[in-house]
N, C-alpha and C. Protein backbone atom coordinates (compact mmCIF):
# COMPACT_ATOMS: atom_id res chain seq x y z
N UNK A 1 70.70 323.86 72.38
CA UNK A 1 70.40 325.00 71.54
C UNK A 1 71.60 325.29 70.65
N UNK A 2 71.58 325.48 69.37
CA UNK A 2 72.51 325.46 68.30
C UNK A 2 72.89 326.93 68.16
N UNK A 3 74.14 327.30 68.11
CA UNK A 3 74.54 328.96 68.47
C UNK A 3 74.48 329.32 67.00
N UNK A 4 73.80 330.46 66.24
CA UNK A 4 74.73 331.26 64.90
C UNK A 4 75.78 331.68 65.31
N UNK A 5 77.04 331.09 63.97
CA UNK A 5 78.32 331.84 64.17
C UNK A 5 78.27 333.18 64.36
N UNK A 6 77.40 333.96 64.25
CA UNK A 6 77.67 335.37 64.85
C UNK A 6 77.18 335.52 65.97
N UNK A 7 77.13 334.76 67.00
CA UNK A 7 76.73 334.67 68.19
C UNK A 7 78.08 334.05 68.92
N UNK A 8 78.57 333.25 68.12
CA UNK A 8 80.04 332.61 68.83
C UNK A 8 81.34 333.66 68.68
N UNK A 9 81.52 334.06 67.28
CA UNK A 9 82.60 335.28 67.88
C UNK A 9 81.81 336.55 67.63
N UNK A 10 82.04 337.05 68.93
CA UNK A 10 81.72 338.75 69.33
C UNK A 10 82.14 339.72 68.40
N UNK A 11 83.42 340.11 68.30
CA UNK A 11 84.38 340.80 67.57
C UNK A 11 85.61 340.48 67.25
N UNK A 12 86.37 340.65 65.89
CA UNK A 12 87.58 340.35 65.67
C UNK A 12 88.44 341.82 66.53
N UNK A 13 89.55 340.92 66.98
CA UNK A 13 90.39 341.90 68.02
C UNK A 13 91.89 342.80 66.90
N UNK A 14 91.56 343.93 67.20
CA UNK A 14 92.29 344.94 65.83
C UNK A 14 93.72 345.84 67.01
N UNK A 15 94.61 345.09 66.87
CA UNK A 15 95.39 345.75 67.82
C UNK A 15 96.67 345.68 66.92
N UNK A 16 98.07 346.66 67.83
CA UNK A 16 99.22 346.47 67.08
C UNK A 16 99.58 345.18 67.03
N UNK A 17 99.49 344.17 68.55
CA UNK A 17 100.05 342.99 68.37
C UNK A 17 99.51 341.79 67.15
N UNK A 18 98.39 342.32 67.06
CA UNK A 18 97.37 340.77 66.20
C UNK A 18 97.84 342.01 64.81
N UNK A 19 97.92 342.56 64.33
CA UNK A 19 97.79 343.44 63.13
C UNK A 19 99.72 342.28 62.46
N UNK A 20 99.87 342.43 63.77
CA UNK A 20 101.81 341.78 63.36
C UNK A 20 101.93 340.28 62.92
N UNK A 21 100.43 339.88 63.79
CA UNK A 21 100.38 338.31 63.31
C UNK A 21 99.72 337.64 62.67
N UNK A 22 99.15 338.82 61.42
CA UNK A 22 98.45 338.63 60.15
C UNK A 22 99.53 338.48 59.15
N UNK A 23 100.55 338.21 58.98
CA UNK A 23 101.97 338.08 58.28
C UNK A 23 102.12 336.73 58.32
N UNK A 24 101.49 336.14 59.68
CA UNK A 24 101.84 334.90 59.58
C UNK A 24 100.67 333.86 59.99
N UNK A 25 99.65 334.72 59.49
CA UNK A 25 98.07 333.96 59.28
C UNK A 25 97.54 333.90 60.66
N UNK A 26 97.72 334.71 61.62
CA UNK A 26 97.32 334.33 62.86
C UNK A 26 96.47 335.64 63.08
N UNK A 27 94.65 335.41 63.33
CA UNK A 27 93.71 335.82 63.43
C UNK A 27 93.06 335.92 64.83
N UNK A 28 92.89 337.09 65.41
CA UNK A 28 92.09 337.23 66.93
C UNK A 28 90.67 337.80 66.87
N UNK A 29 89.97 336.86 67.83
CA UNK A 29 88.64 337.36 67.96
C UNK A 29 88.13 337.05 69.66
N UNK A 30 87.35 337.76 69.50
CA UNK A 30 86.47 337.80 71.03
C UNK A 30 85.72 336.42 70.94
N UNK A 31 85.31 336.00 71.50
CA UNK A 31 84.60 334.78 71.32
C UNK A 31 83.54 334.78 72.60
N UNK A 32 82.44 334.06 72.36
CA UNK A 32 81.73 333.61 73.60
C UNK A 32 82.06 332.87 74.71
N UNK A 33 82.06 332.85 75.79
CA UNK A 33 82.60 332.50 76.78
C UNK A 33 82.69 330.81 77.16
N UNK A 34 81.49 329.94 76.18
CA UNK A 34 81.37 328.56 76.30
C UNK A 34 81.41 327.93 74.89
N UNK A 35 82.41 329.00 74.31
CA UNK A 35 82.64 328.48 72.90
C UNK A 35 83.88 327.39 73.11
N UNK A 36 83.74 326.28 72.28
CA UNK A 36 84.91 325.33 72.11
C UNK A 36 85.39 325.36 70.47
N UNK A 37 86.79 324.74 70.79
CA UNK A 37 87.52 324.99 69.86
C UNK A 37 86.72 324.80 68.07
N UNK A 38 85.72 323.27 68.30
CA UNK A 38 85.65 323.62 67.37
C UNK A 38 84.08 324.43 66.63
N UNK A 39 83.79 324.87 68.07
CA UNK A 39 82.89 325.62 66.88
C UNK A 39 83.37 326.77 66.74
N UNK A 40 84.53 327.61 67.68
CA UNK A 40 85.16 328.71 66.81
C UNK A 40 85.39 328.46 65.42
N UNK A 41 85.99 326.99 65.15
CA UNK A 41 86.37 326.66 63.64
C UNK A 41 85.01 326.70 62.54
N UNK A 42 84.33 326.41 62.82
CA UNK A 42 83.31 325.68 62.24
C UNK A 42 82.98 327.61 61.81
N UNK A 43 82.63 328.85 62.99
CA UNK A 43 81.49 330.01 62.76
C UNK A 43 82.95 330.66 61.94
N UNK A 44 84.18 330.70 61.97
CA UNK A 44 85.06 331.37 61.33
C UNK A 44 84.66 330.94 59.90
N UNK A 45 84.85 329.97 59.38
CA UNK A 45 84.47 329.16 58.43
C UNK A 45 83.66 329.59 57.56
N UNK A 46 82.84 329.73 58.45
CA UNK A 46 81.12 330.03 57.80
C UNK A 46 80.92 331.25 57.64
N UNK A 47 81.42 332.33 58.51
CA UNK A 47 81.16 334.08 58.65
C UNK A 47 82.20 333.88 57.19
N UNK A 48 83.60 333.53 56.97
CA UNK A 48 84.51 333.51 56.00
C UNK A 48 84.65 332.77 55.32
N UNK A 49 83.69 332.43 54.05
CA UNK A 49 83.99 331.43 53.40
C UNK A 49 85.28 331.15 52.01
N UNK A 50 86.48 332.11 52.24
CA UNK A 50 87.64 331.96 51.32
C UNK A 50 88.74 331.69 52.62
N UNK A 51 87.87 331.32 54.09
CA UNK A 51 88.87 330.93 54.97
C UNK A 51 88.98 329.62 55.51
N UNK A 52 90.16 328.57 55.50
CA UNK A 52 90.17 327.31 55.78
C UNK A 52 91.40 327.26 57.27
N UNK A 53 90.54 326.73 58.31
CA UNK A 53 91.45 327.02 59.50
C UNK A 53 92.08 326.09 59.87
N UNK A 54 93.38 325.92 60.37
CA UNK A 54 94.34 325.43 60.33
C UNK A 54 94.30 324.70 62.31
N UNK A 55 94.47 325.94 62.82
CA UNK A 55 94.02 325.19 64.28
C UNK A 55 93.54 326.63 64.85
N UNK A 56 93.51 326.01 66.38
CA UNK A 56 92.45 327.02 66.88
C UNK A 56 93.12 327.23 68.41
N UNK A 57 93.35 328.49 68.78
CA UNK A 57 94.17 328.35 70.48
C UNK A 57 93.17 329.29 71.18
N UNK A 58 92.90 328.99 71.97
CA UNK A 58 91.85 329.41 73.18
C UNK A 58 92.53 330.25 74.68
N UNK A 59 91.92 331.37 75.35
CA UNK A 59 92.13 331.31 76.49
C UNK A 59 91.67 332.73 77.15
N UNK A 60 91.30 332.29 78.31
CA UNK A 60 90.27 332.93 79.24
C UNK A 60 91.19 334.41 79.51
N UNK A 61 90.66 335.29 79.42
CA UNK A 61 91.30 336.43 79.50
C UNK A 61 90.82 337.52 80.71
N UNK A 62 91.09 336.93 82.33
CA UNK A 62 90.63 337.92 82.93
C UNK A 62 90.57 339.08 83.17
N UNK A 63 89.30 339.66 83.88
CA UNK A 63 89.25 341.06 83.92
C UNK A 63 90.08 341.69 84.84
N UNK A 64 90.28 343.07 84.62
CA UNK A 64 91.46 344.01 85.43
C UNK A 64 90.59 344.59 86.92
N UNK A 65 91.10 344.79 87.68
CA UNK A 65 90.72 345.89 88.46
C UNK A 65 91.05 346.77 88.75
N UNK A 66 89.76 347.67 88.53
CA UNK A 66 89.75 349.17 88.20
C UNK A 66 89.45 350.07 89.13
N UNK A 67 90.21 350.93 89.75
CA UNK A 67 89.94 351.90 91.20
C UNK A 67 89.64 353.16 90.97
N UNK A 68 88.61 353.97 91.18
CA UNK A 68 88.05 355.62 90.76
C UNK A 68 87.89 355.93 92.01
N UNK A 69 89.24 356.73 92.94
CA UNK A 69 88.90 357.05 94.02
C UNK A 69 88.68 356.12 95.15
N UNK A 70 87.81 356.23 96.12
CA UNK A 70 87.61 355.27 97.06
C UNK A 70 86.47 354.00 96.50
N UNK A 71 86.38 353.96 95.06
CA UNK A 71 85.48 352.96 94.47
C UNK A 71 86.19 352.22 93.82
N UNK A 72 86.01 350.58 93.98
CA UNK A 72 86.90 349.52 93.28
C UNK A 72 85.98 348.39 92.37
N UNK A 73 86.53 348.19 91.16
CA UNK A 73 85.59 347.65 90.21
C UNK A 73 86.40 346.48 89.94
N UNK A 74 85.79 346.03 88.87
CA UNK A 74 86.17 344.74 87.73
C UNK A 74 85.68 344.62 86.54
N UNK A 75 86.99 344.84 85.50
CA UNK A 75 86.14 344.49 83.84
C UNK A 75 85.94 343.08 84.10
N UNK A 76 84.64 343.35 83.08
CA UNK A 76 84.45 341.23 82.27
C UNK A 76 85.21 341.10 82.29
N UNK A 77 85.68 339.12 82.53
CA UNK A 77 86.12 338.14 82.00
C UNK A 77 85.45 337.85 80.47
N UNK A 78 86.78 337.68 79.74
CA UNK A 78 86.56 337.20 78.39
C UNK A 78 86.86 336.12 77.94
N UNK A 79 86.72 335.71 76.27
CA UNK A 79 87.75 334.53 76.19
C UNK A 79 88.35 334.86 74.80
N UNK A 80 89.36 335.06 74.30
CA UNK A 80 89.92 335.29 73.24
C UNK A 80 90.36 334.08 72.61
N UNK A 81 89.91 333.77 71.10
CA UNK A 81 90.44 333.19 70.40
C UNK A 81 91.84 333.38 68.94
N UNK A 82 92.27 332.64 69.23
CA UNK A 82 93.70 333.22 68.02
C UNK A 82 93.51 331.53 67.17
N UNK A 83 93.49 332.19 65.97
CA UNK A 83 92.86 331.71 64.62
C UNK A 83 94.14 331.32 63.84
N UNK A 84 94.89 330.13 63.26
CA UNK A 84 95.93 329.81 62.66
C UNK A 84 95.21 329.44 60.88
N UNK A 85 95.14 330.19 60.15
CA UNK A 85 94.46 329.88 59.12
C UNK A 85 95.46 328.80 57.94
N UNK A 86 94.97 328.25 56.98
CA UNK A 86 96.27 327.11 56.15
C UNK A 86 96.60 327.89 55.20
N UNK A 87 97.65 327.79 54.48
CA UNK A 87 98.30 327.97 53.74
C UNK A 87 97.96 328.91 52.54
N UNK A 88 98.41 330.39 51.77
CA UNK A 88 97.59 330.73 50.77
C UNK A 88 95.88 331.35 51.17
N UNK A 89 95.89 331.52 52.44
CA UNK A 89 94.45 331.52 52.94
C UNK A 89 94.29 332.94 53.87
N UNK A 90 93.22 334.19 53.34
CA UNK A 90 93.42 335.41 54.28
C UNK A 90 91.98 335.73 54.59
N UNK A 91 92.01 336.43 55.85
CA UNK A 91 90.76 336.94 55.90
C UNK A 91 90.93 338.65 55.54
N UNK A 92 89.78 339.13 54.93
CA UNK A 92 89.85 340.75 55.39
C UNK A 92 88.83 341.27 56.31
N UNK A 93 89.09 341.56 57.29
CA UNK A 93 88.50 342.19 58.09
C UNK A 93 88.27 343.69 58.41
């Protein structure tokens, strides 16, 4: 079954740290959990077409556990992707 790129990344990730590594073309997004490298490349691509990606770094981002009292939880497991775009090349998000 063939995924739409808006099915492969979830959300782009908007934080102080990734906001610092748009200076140096480096892009974060949520991604689907059985996404590979290159179809992150391929749906970035395509959702952004003034964007040409450079490489692609992957990694599983487990969930925390969370205690409310005598009750103990767990966020999702995720997988975050960080986006190296080429040269002269931006996204706006």
């Amino acid at each position: 079954m063939k995924k739409s790129p808006y099915d492969v990344i979830i959300k782009p990730l908007l934080t102080e740290k990734t906001e610092s590594g748009k200076q140096k073309r480096v892009y974060s997004f949520m991604v689907d959990k059985s996404a590979t490298k290159d179809l992150i490349k391929n749906a970035v691509e395509s959702i952004f077409p003034d964007a040409k990606v450079d490489s692609v770094r992957t990694l599983n981002v487990k969930g925390k556990v969370k205690k409310h009292k005598f009750i103990s939880g767990t966020r999702k497991t995720w997988k975050k992707a960080m986006v190296v775009l080429k040269e002269g090349y931006r996204i706006e998000v």
